[in-house]
N, C-alpha and C. Protein backbone atom coordinates (compact mmCIF):
# COMPACT_ATOMS: atom_id res chain seq x y z
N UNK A 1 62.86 45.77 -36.08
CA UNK A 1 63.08 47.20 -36.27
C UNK A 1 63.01 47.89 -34.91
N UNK A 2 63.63 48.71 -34.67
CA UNK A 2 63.80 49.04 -32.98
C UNK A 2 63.05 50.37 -32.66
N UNK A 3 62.82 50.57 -32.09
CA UNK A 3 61.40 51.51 -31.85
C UNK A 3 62.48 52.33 -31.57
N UNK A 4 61.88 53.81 -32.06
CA UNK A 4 62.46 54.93 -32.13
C UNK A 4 61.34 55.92 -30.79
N UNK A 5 62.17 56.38 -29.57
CA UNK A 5 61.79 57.20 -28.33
C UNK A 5 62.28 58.68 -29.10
N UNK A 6 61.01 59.33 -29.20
CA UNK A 6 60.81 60.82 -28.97
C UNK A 6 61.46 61.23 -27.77
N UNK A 7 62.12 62.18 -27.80
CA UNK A 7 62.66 63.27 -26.57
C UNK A 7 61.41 63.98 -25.72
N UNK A 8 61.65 64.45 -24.74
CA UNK A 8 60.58 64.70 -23.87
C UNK A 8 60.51 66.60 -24.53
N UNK A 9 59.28 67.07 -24.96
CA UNK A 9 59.46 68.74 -25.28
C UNK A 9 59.89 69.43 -24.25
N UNK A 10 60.02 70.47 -24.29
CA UNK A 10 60.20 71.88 -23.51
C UNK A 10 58.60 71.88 -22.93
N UNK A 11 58.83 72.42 -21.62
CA UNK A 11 57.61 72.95 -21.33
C UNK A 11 57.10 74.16 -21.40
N UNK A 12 55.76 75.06 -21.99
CA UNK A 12 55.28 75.89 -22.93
C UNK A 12 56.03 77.31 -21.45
N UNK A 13 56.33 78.09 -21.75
CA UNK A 13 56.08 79.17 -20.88
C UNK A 13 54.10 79.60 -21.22
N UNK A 14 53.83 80.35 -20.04
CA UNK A 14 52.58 80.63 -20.37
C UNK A 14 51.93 81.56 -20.96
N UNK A 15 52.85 82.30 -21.56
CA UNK A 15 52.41 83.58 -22.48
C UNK A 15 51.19 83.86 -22.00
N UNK A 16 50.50 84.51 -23.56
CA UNK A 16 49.21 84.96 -23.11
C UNK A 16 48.44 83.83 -23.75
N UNK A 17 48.36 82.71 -23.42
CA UNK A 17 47.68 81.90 -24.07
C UNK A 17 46.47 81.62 -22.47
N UNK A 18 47.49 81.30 -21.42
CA UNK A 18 46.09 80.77 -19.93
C UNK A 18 44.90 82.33 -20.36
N UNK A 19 45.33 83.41 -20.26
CA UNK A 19 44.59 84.27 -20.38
C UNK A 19 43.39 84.04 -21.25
N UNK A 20 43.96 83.59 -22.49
CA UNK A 20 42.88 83.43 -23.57
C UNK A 20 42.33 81.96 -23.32
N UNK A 21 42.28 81.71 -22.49
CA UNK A 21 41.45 80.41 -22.37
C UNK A 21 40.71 80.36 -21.24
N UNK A 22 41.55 80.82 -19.97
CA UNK A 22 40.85 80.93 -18.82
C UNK A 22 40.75 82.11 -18.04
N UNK A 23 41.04 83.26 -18.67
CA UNK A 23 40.52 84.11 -17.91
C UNK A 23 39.99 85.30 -19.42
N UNK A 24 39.05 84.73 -19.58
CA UNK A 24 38.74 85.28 -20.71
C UNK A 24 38.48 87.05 -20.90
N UNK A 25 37.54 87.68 -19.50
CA UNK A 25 37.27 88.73 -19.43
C UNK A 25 38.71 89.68 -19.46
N UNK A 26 40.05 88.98 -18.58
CA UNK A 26 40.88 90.12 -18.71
C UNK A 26 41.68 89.74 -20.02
N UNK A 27 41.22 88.81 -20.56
CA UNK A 27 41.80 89.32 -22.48
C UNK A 27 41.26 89.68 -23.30
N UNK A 28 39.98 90.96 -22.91
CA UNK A 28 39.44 91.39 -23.43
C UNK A 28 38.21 90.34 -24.35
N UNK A 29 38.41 88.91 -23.87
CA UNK A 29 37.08 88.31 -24.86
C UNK A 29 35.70 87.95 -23.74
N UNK A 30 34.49 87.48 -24.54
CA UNK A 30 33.48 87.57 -23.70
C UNK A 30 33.54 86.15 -23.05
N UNK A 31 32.94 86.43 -22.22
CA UNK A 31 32.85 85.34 -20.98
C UNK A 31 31.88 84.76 -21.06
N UNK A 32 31.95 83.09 -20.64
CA UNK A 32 31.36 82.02 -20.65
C UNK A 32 30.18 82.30 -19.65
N UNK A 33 29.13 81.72 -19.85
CA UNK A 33 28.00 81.43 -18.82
C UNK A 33 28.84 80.51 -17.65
N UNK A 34 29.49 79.54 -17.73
CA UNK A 34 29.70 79.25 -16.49
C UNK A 34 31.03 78.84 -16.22
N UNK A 35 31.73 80.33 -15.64
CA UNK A 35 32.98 80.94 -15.65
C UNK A 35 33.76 80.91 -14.57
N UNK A 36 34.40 80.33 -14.27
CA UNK A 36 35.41 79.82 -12.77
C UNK A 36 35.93 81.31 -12.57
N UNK A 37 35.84 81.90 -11.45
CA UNK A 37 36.54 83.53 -11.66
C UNK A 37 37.06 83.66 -10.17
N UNK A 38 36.82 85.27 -9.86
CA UNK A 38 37.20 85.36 -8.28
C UNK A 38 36.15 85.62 -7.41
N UNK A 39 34.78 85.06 -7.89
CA UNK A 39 33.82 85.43 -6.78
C UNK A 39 33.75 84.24 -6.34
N UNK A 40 34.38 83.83 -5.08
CA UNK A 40 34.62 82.42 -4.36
C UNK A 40 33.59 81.97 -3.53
N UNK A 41 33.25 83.83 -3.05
CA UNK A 41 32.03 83.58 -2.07
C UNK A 41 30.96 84.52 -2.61
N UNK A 42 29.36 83.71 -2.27
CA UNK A 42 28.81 84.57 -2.63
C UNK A 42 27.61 85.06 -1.40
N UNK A 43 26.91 86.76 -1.37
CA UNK A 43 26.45 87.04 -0.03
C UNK A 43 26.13 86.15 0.61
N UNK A 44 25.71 84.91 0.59
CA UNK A 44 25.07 83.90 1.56
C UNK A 44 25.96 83.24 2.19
N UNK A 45 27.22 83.37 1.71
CA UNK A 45 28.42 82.39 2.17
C UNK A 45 28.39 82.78 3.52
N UNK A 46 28.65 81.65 4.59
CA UNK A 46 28.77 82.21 6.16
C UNK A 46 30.28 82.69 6.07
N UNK A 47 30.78 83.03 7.30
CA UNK A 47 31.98 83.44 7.67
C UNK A 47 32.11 84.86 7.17
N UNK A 48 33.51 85.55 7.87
CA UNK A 48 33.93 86.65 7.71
C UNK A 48 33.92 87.10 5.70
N UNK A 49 33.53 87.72 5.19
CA UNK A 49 33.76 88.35 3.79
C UNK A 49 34.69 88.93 3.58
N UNK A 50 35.91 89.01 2.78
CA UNK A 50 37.12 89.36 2.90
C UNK A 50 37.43 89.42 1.09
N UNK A 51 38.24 90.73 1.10
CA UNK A 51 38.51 90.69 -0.37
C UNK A 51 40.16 90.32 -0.19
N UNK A 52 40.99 89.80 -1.16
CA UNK A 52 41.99 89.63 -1.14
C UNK A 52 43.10 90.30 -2.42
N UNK A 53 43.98 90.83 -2.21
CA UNK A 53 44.36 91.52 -3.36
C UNK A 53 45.73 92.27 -3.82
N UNK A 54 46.49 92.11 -4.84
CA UNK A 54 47.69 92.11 -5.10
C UNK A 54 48.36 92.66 -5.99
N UNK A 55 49.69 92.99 -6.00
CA UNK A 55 50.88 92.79 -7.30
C UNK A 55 51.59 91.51 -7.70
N UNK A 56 51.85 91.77 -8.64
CA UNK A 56 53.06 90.72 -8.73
C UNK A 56 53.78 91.16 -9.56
N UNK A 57 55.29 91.31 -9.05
CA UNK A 57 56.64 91.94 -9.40
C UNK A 57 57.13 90.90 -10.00
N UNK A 58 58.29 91.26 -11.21
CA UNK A 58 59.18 90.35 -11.59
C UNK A 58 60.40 90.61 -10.71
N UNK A 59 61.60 90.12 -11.34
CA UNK A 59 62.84 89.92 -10.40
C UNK A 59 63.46 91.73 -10.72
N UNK A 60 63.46 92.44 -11.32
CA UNK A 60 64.02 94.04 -11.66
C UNK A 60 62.75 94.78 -10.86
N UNK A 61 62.04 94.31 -9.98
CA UNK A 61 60.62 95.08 -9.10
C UNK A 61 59.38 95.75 -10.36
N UNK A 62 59.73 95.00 -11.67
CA UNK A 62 58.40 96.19 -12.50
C UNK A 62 56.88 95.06 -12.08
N UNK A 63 55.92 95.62 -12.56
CA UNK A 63 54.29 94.73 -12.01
C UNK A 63 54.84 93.97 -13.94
N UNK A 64 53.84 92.63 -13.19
CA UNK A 64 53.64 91.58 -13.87
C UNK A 64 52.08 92.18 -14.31
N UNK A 65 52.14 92.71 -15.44
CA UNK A 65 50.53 93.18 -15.99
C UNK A 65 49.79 91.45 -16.58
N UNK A 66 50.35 90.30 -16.28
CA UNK A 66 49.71 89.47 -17.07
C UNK A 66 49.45 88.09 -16.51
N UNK A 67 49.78 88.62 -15.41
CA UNK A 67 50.20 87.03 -14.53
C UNK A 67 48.68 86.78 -14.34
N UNK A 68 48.36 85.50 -13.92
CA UNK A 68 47.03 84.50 -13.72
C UNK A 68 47.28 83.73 -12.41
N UNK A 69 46.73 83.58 -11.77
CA UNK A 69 46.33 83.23 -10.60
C UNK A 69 45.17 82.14 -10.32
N UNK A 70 45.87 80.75 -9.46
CA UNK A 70 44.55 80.20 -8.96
C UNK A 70 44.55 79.74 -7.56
N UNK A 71 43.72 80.25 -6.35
CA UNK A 71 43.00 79.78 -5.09
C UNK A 71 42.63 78.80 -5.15
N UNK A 72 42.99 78.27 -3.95
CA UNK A 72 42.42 76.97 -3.66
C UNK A 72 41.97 77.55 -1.92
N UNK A 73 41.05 76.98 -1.42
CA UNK A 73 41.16 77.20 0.38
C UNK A 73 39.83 76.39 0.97
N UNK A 74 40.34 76.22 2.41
CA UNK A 74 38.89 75.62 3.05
C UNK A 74 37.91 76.66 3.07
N UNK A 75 36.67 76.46 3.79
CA UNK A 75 35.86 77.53 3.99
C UNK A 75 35.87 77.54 5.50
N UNK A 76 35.13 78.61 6.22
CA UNK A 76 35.37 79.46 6.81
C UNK A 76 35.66 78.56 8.73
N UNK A 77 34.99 76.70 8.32
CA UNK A 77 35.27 76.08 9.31
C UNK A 77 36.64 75.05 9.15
N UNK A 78 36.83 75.53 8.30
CA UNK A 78 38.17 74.56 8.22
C UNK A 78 38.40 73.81 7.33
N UNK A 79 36.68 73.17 6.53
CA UNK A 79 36.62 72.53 5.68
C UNK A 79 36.68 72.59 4.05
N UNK A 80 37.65 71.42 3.53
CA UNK A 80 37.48 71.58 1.93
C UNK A 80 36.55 71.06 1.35
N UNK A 81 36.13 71.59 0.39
CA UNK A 81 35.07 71.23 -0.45
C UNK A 81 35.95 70.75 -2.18
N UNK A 82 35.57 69.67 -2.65
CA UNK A 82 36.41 69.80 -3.71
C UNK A 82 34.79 69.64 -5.03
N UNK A 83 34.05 69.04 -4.54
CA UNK A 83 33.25 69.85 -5.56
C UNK A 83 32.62 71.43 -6.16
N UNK A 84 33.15 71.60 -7.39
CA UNK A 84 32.88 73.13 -7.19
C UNK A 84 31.34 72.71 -8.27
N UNK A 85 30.84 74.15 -7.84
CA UNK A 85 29.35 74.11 -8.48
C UNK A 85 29.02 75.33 -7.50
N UNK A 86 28.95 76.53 -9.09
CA UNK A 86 28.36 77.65 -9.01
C UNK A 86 27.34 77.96 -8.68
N UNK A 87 26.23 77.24 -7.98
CA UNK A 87 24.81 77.50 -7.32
C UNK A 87 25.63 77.52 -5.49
N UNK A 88 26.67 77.08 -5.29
CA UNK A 88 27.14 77.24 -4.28
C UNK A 88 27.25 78.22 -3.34
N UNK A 89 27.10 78.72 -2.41
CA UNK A 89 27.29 80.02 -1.49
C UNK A 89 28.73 80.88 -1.83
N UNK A 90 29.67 79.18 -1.45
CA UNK A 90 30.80 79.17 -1.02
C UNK A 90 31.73 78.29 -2.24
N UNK A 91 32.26 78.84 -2.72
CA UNK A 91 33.63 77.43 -3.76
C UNK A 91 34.69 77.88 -3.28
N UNK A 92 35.62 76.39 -2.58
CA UNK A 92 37.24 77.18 -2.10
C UNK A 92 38.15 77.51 -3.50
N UNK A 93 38.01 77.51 -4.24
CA UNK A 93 38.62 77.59 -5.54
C UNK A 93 38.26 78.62 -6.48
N UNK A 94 39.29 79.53 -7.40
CA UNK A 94 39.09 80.42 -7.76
C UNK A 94 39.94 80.83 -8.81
N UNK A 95 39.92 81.77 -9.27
CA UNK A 95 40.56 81.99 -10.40
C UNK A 95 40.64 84.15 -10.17
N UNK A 96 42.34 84.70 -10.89
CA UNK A 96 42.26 85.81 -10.75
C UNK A 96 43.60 85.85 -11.73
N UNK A 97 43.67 87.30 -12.55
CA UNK A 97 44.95 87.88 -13.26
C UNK A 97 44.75 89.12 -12.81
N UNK A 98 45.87 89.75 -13.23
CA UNK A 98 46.71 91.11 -13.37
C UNK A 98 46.52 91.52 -14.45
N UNK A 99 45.90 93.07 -14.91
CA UNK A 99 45.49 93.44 -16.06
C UNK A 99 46.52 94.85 -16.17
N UNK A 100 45.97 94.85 -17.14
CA UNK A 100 47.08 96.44 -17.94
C UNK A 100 46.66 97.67 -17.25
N UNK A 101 44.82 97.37 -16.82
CA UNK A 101 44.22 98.48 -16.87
C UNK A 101 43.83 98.36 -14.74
N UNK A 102 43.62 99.03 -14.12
CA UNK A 102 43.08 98.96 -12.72
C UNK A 102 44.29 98.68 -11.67
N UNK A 103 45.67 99.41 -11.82
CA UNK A 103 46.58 99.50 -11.24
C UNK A 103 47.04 98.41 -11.47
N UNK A 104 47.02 97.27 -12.34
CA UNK A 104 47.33 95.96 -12.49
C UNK A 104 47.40 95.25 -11.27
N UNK A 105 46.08 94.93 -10.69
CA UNK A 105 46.19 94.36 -9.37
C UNK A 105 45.35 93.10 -9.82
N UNK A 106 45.29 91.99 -9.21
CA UNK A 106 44.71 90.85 -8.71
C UNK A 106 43.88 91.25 -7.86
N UNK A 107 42.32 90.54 -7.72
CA UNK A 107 41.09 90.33 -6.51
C UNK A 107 40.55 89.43 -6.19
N UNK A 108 40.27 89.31 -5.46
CA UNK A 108 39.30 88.07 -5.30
C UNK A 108 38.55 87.33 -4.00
N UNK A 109 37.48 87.65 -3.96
CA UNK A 109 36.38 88.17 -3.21
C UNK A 109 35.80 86.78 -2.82
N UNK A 110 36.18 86.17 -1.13
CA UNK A 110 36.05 85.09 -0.33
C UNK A 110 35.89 85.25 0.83
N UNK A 111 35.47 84.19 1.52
CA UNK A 111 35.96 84.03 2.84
C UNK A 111 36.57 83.88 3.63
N UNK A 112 37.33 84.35 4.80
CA UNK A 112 38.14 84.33 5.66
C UNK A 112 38.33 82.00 5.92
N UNK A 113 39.53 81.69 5.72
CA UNK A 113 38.99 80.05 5.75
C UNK A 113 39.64 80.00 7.81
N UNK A 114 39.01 79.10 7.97
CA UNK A 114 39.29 78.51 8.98
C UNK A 114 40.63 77.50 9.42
N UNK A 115 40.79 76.95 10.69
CA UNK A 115 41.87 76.15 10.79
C UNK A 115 41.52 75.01 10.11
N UNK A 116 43.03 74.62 9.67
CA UNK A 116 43.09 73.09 8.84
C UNK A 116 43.90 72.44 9.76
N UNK A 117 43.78 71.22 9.38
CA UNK A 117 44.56 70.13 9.81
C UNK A 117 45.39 69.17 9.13
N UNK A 118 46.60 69.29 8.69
CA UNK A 118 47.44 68.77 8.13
C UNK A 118 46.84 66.95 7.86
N UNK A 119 47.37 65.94 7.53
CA UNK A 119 46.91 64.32 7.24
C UNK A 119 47.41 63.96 8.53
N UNK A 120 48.66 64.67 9.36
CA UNK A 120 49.10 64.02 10.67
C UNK A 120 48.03 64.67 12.07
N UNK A 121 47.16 65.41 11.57
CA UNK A 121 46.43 65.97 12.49
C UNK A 121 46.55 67.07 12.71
N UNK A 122 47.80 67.93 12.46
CA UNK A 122 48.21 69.03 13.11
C UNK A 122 47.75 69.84 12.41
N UNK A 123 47.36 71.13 13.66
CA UNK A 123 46.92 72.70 13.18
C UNK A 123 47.47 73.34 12.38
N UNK A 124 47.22 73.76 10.87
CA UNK A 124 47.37 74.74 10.63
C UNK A 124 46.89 75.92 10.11
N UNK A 125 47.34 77.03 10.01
CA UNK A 125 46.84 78.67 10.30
C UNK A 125 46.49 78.48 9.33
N UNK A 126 45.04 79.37 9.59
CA UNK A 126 44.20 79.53 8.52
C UNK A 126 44.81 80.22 6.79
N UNK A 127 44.85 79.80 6.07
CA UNK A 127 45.98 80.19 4.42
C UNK A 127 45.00 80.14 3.60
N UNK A 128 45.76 80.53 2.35
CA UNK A 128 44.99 80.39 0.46
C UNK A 128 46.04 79.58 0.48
N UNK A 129 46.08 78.02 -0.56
CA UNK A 129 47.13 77.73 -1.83
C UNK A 129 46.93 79.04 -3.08
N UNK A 130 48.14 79.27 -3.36
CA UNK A 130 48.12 80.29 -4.67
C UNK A 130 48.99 79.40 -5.33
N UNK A 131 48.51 79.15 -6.55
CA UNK A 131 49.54 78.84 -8.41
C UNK A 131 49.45 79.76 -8.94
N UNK A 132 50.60 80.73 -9.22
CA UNK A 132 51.25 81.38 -10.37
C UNK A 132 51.47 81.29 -11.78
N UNK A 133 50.83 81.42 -12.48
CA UNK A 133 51.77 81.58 -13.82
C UNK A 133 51.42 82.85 -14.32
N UNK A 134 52.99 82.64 -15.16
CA UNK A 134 53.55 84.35 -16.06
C UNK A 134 54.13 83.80 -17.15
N UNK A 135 54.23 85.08 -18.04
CA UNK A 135 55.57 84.55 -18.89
C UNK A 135 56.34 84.60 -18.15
N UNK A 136 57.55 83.33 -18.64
CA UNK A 136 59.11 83.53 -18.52
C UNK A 136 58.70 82.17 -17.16
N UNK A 137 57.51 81.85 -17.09
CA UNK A 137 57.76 80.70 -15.99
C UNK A 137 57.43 79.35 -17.10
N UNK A 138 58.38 78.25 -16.42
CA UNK A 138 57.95 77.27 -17.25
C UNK A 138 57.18 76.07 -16.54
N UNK A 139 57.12 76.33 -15.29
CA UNK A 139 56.06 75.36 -14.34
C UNK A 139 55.58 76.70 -13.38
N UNK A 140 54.44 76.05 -13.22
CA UNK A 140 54.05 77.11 -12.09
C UNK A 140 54.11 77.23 -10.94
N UNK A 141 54.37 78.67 -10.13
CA UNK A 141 54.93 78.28 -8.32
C UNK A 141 53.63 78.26 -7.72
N UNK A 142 54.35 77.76 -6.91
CA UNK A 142 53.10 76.82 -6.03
C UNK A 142 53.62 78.09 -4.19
N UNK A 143 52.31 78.64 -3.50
CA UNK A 143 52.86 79.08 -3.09
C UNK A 143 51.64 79.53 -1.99
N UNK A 144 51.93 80.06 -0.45
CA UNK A 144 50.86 80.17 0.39
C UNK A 144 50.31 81.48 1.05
N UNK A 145 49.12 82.21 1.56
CA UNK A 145 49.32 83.55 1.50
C UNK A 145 48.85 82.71 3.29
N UNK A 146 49.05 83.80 4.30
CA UNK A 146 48.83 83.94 5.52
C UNK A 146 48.01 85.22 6.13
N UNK A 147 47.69 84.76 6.98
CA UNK A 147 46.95 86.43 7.42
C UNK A 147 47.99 86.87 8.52
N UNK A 148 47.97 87.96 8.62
CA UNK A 148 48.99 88.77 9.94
C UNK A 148 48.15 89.01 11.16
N UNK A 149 47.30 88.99 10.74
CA UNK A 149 46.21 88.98 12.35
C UNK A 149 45.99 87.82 13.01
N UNK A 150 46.87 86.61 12.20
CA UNK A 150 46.53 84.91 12.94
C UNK A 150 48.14 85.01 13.25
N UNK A 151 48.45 85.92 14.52
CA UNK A 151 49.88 85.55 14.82
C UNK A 151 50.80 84.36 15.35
N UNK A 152 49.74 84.53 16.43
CA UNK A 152 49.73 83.21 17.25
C UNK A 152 49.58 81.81 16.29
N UNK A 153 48.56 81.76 15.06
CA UNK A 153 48.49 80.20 14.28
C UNK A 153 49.50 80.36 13.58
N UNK A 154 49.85 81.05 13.43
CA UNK A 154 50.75 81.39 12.02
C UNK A 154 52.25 81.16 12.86
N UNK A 155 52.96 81.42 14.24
CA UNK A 155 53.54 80.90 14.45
C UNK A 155 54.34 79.37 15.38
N UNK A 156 52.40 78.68 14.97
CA UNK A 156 52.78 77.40 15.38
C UNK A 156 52.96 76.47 13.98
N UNK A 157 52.36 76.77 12.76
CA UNK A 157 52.00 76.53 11.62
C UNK A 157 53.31 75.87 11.45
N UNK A 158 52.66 74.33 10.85
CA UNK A 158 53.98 73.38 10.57
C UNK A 158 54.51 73.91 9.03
N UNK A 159 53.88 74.20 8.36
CA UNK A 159 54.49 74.78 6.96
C UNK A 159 55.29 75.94 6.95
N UNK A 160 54.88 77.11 7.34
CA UNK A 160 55.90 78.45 7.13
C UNK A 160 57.26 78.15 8.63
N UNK A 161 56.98 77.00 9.28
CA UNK A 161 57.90 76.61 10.85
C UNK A 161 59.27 75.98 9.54
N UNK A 162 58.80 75.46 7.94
CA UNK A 162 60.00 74.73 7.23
C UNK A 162 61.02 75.61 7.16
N UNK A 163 60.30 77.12 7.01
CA UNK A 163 60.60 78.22 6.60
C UNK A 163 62.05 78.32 7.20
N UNK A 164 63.41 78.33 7.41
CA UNK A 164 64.46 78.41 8.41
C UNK A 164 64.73 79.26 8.88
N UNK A 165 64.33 80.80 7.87
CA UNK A 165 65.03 82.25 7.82
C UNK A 165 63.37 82.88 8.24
N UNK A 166 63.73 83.13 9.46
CA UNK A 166 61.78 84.10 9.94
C UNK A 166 61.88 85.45 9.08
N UNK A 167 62.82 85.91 8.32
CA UNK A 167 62.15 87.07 7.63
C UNK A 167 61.61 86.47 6.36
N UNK A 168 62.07 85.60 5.91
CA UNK A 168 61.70 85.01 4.41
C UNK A 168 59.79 84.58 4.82
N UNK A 169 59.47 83.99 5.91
CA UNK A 169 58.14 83.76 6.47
C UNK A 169 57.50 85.21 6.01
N UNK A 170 57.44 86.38 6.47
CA UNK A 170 57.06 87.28 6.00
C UNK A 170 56.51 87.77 4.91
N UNK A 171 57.48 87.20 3.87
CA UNK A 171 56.92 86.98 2.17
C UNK A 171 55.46 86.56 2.07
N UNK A 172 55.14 85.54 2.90
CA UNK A 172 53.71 84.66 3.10
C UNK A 172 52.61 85.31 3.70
N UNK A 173 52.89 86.36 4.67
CA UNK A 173 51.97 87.10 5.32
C UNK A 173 51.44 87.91 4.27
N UNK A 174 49.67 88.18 4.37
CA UNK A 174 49.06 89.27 3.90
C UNK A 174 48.86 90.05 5.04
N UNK A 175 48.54 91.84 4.44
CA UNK A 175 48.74 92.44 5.36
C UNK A 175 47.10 93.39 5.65
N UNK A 176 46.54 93.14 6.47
CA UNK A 176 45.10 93.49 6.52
C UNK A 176 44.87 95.03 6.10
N UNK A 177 43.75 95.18 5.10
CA UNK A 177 43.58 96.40 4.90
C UNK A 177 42.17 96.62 4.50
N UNK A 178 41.53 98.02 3.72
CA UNK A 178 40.33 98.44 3.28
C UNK A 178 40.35 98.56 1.97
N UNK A 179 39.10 97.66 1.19
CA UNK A 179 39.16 98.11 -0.37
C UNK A 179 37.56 98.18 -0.02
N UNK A 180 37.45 99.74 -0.77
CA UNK A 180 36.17 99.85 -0.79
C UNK A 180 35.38 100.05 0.41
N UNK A 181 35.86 99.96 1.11
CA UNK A 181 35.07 99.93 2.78
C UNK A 181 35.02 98.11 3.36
N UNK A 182 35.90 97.64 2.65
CA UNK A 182 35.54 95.84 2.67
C UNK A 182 36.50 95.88 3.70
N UNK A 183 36.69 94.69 4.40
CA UNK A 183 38.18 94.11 4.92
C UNK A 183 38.56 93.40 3.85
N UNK A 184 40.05 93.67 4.00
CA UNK A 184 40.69 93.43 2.70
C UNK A 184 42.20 92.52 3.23
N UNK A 185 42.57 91.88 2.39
CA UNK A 185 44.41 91.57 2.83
C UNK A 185 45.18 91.62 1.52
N UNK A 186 46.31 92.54 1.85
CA UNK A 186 47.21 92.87 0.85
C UNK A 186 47.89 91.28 0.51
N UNK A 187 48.09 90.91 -0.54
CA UNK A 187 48.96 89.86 -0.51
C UNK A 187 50.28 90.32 -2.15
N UNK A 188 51.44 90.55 -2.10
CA UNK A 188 52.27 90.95 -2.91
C UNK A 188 52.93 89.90 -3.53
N UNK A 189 52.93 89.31 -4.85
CA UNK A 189 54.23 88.52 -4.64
C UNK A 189 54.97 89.11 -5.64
N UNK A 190 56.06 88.86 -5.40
CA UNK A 190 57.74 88.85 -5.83
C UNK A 190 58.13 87.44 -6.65
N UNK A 191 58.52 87.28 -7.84
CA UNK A 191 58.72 86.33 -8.31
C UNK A 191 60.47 85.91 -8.15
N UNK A 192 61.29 86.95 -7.96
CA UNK A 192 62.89 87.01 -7.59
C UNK A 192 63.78 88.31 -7.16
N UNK A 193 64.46 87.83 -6.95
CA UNK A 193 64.98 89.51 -6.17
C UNK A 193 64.43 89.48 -4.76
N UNK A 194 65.27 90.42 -4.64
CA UNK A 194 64.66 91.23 -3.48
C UNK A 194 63.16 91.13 -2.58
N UNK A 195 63.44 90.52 -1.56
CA UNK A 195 61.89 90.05 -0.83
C UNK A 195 61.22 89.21 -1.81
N UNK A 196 62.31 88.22 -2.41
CA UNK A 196 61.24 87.22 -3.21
C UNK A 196 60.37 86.52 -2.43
N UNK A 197 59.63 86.20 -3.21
CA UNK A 197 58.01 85.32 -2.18
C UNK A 197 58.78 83.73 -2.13
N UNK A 198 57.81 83.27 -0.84
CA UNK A 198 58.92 81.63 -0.70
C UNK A 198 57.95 80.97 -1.20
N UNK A 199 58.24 80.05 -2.29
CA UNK A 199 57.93 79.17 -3.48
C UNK A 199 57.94 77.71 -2.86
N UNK A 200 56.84 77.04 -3.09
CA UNK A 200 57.08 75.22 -2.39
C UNK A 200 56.63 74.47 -3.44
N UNK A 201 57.89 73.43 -3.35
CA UNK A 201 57.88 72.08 -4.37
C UNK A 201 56.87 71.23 -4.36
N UNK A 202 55.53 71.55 -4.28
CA UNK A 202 54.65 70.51 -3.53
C UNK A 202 54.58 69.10 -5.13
């Protein structure tokens, strides 16, 4: 009898389902005792304190009120940590959405990371990894924020150097600012259209 192969499914768009699972507070449900969120760093963490913080546009420029967000980054010497554990100062990893309510912005409250070094050795400028998901995406973009005050790393940086078009690099830059009296970096993304953000196949 010959074995019968299932078709491979569709992959889920992410509605509001990541919300209701992992970011529980902005779907209005109560939150877990031990809750992956956007406090990455906490006062004891060394290095610069830096809030980080955003929109995210669809392709017609309206805000994405629902999108979810996850950080990844070294800390403030360069280094990754991949164990996370909330008694920590410091976790490079994080979690953030876009809500209906608070200008629909993204936050998330870390440390400035330090230089990395690629597996071939090479420098690069201090970044966040950011993953995206929204509705209407059916994998999530994978994608890098930069600081504008690391000019000089940022234009030796073997990753945004893939970049071919130097205005599309731009997309990647955050742009330093004040929330609250904090140092802050704007980071925007654009999912299509116009000044879309540059997206990597990793």
């Amino acid at each position: 009898m010959p074995v019968e192969l299932l078709p491979e499914t569709p992959s889920q768009t992410a509605g509001p389902y990541v919300h209701i699972g992992l970011a529980l507070a902005a779907a209005g449900n109560p939150t877990r005792e031990q809750e992956i969120w956007n406090q990455m760093a906490g006062p004891d963490a060394p290095g610069e304190h830096i809030v980080l913080v955003g929109h995210v546009y669809d392709g017609n420029g309206h805000l994405v009120r629902d999108a979810f967000l996850e950080l990844w980054q070294a800390d403030h010497q360069g280094q990754y940590d991949e164990d996370y554990d909330q008694s920590k100062a410091f976790n490079g990893f994080g979690r953030t959405a876009t809500t209906f309510d608070a200008g629909s912005e993204w936050t998330a409250y870390t440390v400035k990371p330090g230089v990395v070094r690629n597996a071939a050795g090479v420098p690069m400028a201090p970044h966040v990894n950011v993953a995206l998901f929204a509705r209407g995406i059916n994998i999530h973009l994978n994608t890098r924020l930069y600081f504008e005050d690391e000019a000089e790393a940022n234009a030796k940086d073997p990753v945004l150097n893939l970049i071919e078009q130097p205005q599309r690099r731009e997309t990647l830059i955050a742009k330093r600012c004040e929330v609250d009296g904090k140092p802050a970096y704007r980071f925007d993304i654009r999912i299509q259209g116009e000044g879309e953000t540059v997206f990597f196949d990793f």
